[in-house]
C-alpha atoms as a PDB file:
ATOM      1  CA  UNK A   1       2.086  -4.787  29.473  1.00  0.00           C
ATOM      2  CA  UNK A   2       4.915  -2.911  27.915  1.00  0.00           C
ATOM      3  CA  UNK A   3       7.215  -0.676  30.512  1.00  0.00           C
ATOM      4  CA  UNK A   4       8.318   1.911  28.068  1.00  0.00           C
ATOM      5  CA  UNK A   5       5.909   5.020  26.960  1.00  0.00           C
ATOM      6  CA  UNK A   6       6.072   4.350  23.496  1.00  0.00           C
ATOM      7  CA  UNK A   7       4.870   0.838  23.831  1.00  0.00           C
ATOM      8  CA  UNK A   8       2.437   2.023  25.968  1.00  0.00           C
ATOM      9  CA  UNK A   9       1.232   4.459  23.193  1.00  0.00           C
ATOM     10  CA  UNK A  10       1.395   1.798  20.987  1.00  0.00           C
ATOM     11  CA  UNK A  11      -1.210  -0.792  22.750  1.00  0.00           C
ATOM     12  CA  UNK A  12      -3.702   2.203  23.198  1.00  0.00           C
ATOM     13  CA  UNK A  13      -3.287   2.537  19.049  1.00  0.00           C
ATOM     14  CA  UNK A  14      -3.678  -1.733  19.410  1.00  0.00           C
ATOM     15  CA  UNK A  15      -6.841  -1.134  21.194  1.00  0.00           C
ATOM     16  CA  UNK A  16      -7.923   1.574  19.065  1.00  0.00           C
ATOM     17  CA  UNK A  17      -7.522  -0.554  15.624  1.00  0.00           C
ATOM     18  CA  UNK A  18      -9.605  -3.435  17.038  1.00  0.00           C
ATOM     19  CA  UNK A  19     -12.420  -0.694  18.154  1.00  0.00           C
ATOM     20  CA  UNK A  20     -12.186   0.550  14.715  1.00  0.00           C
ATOM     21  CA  UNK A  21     -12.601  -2.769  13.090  1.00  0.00           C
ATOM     22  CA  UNK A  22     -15.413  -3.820  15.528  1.00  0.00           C
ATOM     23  CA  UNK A  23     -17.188  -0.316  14.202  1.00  0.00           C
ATOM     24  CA  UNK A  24     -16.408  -1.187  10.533  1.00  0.00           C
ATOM     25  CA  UNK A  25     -18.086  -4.665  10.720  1.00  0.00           C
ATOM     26  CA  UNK A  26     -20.824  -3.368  12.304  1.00  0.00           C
ATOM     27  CA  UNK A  27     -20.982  -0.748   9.716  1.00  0.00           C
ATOM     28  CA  UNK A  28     -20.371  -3.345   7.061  1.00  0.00           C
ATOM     29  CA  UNK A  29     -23.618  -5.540   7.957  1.00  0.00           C
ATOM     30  CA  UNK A  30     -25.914  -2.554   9.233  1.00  0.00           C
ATOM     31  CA  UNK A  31     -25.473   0.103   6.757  1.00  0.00           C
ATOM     32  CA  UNK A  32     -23.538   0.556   3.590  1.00  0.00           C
ATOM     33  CA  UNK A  33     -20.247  -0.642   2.668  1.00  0.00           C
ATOM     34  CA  UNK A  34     -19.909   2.973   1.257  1.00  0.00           C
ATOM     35  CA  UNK A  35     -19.883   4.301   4.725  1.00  0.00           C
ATOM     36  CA  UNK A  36     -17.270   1.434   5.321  1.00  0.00           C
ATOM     37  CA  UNK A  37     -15.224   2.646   2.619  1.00  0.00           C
ATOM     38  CA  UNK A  38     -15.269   6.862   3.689  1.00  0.00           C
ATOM     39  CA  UNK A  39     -14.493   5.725   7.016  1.00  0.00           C
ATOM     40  CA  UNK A  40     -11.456   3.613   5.961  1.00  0.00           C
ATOM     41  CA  UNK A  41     -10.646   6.756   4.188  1.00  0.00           C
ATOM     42  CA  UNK A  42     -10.804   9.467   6.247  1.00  0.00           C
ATOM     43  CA  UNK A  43      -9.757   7.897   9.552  1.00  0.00           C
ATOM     44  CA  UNK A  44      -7.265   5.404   9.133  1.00  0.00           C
ATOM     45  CA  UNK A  45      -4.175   7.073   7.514  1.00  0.00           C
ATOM     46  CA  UNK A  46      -4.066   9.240  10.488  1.00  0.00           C
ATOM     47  CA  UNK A  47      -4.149   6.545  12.808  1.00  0.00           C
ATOM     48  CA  UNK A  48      -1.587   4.317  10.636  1.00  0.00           C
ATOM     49  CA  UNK A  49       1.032   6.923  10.893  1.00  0.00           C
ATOM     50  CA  UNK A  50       1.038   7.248  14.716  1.00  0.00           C
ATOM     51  CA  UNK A  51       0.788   3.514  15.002  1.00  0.00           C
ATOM     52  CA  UNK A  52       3.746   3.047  12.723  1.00  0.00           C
ATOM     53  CA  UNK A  53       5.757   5.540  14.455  1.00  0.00           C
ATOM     54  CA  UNK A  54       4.936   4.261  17.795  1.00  0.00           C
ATOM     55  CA  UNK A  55       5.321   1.059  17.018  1.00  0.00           C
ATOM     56  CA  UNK A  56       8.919   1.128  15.161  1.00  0.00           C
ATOM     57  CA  UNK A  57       9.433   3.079  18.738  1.00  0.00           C
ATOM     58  CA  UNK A  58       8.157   0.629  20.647  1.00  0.00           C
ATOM     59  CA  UNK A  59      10.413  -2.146  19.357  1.00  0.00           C
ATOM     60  CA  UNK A  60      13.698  -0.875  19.994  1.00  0.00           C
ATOM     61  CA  UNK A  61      12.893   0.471  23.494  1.00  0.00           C
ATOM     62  CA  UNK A  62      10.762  -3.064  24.548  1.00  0.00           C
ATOM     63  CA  UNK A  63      12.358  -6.465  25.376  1.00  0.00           C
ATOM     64  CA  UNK A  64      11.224  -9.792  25.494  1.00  0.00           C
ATOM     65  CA  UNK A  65       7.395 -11.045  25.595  1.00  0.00           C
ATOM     66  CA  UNK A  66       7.062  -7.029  25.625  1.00  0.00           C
ATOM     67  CA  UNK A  67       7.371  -6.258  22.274  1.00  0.00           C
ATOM     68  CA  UNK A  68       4.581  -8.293  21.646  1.00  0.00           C
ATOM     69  CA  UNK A  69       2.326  -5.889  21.280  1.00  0.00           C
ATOM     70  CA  UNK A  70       4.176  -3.283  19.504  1.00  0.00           C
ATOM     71  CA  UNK A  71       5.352  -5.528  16.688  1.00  0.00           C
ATOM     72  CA  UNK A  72       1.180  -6.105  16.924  1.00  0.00           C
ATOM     73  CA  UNK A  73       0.638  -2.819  15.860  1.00  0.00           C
ATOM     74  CA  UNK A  74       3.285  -2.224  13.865  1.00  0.00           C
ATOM     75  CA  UNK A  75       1.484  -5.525  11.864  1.00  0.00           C
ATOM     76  CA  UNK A  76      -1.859  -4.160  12.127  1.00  0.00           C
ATOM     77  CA  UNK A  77      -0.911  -0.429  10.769  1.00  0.00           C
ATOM     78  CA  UNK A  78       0.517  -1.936   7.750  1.00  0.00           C
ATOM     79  CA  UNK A  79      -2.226  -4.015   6.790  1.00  0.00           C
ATOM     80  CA  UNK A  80      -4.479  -0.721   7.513  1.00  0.00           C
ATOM     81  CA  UNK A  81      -1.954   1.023   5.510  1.00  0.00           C
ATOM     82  CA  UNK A  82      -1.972  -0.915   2.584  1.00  0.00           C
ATOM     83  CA  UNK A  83      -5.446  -1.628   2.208  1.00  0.00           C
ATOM     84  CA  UNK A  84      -6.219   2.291   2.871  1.00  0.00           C
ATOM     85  CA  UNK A  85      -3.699   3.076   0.085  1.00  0.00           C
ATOM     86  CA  UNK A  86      -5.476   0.191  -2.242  1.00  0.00           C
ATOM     87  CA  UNK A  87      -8.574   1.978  -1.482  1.00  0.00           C
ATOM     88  CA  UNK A  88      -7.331   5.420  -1.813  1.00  0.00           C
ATOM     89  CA  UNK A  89      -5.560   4.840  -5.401  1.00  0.00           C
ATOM     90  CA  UNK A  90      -6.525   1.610  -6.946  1.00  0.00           C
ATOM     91  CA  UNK A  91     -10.052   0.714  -6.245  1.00  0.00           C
ATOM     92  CA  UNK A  92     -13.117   1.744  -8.705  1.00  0.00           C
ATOM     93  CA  UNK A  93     -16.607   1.693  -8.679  1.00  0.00           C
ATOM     94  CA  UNK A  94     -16.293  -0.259 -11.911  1.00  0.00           C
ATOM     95  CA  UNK A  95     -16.016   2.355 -14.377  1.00  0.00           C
END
């Protein structure tokens, strides 16, 4: 467990991304992928930005085995970022 408040701050945003992809998989295979897809939308950017802010954070003030789980997140909000941004700007229905 990280000692510093940042990388704290940064496994609760670690937590939260794997409770938001357990909720999009369950979304995925019980609803729509629509709802999937507003979700992704409307949730994740916000969440992206604190993680990559608290996650930069939490590697310069962590050391050793610690910074673990801030370079984690800092991972995990780019992938979230990028595919949000693919979503946001690139992807079509088809038309």
């Amino acid at each position: 467990m990280p000692k510093s408040i940042s990388g704290r701050i940064s496994a609760l945003i670690l937590a939260l991304f794997v409770i938001q992809f357990i909720y999009f998989v369950i979304t995925a295979f019980n609803d729509n992928g629509f709802a999937v897809i507003v979700s992704l939308v409307t949730v994740v950017p916000f969440v992206v930005l604190a993680g990559i802010i608290f996650g930069i954070l939490g590697v310069k003030k962590e050391t050793g085995i610690k910074k673990l789980i801030p370079v984690l997140t800092l991972m995990i909000s780019a992938f979230y970022g990028g595919f949000a941004i693919y979503l946001i700007f690139f992807w079509s229905f088809g038309g």
